[in-house]
N, C-alpha and C. Protein backbone atom coordinates (compact mmCIF):
# COMPACT_ATOMS: atom_id res chain seq x y z
N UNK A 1 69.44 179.58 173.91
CA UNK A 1 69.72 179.58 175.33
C UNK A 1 68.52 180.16 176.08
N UNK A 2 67.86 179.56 177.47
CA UNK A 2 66.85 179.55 177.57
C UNK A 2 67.09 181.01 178.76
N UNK A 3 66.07 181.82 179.09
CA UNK A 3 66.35 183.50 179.74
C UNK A 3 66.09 182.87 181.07
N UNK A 4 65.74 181.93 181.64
CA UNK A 4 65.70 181.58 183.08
C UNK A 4 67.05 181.28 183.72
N UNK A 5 67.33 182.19 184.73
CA UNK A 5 68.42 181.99 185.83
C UNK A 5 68.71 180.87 186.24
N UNK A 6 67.48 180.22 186.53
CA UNK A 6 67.73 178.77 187.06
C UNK A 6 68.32 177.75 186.06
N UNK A 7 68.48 178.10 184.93
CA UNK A 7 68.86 177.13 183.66
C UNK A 7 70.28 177.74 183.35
N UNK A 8 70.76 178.76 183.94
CA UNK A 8 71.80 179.18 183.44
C UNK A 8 72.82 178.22 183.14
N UNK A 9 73.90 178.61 182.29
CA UNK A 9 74.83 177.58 182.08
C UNK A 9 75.74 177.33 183.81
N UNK A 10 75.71 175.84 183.69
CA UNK A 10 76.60 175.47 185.18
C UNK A 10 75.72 176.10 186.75
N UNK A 11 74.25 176.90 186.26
CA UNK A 11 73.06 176.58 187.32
C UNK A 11 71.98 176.25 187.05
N UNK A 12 72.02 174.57 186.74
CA UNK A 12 71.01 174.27 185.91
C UNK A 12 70.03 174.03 187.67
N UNK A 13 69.28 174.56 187.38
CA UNK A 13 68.83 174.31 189.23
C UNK A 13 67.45 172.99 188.83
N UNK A 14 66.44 172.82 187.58
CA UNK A 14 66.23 171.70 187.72
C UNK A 14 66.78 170.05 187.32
N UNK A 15 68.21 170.19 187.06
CA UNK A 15 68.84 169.70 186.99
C UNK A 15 69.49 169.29 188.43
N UNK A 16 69.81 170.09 188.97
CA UNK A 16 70.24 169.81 190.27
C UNK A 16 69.24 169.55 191.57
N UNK A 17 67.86 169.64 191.02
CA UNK A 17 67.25 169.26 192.08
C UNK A 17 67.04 167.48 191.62
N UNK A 18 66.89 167.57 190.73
CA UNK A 18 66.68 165.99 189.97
C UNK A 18 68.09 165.44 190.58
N UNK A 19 69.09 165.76 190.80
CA UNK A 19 70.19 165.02 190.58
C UNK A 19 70.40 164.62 192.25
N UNK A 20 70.06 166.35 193.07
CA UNK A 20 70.20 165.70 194.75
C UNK A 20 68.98 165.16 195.18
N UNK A 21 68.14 164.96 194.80
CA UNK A 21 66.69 164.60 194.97
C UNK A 21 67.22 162.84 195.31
N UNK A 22 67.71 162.38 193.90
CA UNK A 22 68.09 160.64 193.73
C UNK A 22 69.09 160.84 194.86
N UNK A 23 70.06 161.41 194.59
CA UNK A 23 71.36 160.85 195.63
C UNK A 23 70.48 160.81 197.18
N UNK A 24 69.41 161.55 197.82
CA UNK A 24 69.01 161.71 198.70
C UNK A 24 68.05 160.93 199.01
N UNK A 25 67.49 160.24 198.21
CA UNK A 25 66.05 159.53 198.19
C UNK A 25 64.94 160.14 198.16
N UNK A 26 65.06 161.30 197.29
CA UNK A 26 63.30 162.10 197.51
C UNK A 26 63.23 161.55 196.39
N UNK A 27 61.77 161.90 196.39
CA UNK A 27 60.73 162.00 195.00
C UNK A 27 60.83 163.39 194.56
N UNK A 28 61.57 163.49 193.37
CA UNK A 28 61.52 165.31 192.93
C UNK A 28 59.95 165.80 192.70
N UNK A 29 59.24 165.39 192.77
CA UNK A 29 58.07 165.58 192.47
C UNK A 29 57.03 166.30 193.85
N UNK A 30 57.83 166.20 194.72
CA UNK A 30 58.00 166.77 196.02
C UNK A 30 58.28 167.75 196.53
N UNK A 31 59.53 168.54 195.68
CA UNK A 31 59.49 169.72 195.47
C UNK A 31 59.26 171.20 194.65
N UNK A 32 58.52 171.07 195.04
CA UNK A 32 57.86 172.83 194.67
C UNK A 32 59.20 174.06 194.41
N UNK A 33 59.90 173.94 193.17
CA UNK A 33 60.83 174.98 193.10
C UNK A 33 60.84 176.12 193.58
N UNK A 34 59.24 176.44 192.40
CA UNK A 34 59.09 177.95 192.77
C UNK A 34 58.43 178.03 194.02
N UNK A 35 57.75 177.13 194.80
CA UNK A 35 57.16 177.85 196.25
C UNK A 35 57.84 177.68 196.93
N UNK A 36 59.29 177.32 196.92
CA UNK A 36 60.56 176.88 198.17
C UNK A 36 61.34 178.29 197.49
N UNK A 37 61.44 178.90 196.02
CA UNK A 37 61.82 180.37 196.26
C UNK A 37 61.19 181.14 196.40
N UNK A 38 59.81 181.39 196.38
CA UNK A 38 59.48 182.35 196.96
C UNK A 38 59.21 182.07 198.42
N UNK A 39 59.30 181.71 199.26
CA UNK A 39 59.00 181.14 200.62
C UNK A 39 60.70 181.68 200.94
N UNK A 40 61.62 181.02 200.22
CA UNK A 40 63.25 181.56 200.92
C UNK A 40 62.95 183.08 200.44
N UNK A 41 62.34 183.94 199.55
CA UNK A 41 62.47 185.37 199.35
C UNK A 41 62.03 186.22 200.27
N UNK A 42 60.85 185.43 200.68
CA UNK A 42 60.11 186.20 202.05
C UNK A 42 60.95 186.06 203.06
N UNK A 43 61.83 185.05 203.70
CA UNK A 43 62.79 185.05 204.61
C UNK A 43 63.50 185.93 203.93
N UNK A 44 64.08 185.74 203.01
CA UNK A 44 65.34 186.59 203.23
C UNK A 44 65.01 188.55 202.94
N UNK A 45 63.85 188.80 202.48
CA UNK A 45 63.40 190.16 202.99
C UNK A 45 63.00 190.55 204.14
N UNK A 46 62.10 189.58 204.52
CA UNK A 46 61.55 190.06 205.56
C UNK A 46 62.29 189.83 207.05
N UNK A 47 63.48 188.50 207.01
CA UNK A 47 64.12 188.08 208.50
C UNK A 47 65.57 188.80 208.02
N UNK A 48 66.45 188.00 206.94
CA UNK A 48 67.74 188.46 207.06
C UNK A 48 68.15 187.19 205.70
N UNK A 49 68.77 187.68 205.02
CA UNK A 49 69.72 186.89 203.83
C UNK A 49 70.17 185.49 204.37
N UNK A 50 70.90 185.60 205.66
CA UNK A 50 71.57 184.42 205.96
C UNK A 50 70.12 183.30 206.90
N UNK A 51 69.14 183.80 207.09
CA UNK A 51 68.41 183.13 207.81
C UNK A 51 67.42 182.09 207.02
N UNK A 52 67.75 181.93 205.09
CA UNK A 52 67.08 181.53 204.30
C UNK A 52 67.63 179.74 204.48
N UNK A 53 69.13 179.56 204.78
CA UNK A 53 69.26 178.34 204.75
C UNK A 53 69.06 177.72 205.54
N UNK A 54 69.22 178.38 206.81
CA UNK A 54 68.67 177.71 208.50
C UNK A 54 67.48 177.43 208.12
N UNK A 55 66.64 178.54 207.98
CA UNK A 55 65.28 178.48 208.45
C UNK A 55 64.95 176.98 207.15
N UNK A 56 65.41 176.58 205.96
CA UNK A 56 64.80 175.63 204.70
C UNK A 56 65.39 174.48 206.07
N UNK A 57 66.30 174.37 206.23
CA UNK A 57 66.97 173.49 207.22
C UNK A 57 65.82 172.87 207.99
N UNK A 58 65.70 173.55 208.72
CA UNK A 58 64.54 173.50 210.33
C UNK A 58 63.01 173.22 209.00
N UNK A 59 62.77 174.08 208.06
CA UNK A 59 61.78 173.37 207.32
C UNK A 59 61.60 171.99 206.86
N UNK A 60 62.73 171.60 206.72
CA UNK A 60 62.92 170.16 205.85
C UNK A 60 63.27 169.21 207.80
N UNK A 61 63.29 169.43 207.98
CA UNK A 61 63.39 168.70 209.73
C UNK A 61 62.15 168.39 209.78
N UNK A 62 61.16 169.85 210.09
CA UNK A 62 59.82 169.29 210.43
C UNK A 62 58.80 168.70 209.42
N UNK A 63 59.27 168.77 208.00
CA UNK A 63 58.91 168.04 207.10
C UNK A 63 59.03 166.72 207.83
N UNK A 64 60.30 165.96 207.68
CA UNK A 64 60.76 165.23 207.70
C UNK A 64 59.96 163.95 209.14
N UNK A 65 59.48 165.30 210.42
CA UNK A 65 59.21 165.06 211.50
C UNK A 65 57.26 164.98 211.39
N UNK A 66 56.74 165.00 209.87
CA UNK A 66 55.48 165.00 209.53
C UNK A 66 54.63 165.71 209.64
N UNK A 67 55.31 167.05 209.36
CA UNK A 67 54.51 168.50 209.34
C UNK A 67 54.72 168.18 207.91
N UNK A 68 53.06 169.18 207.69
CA UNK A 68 52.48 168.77 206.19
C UNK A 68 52.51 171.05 205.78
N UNK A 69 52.13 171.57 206.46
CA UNK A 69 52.04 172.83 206.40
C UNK A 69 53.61 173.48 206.57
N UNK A 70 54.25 173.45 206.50
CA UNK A 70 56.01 173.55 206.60
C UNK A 70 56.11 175.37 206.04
N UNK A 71 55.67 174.81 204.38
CA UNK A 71 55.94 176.30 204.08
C UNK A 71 55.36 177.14 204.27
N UNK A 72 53.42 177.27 204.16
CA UNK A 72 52.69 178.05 204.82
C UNK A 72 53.01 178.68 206.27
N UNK A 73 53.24 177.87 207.39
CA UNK A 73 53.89 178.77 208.23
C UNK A 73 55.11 179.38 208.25
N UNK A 74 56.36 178.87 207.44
CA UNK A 74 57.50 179.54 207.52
C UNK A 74 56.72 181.15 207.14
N UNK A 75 56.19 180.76 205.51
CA UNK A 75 55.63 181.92 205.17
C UNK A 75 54.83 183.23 206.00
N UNK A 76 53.96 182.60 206.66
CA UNK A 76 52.98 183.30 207.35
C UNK A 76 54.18 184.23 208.31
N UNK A 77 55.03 183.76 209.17
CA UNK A 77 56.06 183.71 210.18
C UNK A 77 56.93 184.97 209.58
N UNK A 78 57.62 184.55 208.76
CA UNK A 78 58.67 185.51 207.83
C UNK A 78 57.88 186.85 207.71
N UNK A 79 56.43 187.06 207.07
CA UNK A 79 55.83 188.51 206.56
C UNK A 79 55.39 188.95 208.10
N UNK A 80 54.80 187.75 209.22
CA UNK A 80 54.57 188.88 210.00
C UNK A 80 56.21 189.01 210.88
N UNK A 81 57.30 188.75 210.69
CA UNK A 81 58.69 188.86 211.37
C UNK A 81 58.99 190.32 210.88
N UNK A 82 58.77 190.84 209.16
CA UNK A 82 58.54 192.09 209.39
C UNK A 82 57.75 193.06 209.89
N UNK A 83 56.89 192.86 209.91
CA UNK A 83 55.63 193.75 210.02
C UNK A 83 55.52 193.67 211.86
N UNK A 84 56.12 192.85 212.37
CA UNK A 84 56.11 192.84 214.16
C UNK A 84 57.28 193.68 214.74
């Protein structure tokens, strides 16, 4: 049994990105696991716990709306949201 969280039994999380990826029409190859959690970690230390799904929300919008820099600024945004 493999020590990663994300593989846990019944949270297979690259399993489940493969699986909503098709039902959705992405290319999984598109998403960056680990830089979409650490990008939600910095929100949720630095803004607030509940502000990790809004804010991926409004990320995947302006993705969507052909912003190419999405996570770099969430990022940038979130560390200085503490530090301001």
């Amino acid at each position: 049994m493999s020590e990663d969280p994300r593989r846990a039994p019944g949270a297979d999380l690259p399993a489940w990105v493969a699986h909503i990826a098709a039902e959705l029409g992405v290319d999984p190859s598109l998403v960056d696991v680990d830089r979409i959690l650490g990008v939600a970690g910095d929100v949720a230390h630095s803004v607030a716990r509940p502000a990790v799904p809004v804010t991926m929300l409004i990320a995947g919008l302006a993705l969507a709306g052909g912003r190419t820099d999405v996570l770099d600024v969430v990022e940038r945004e979130a560390q200085a949201w503490v530090a301001g």
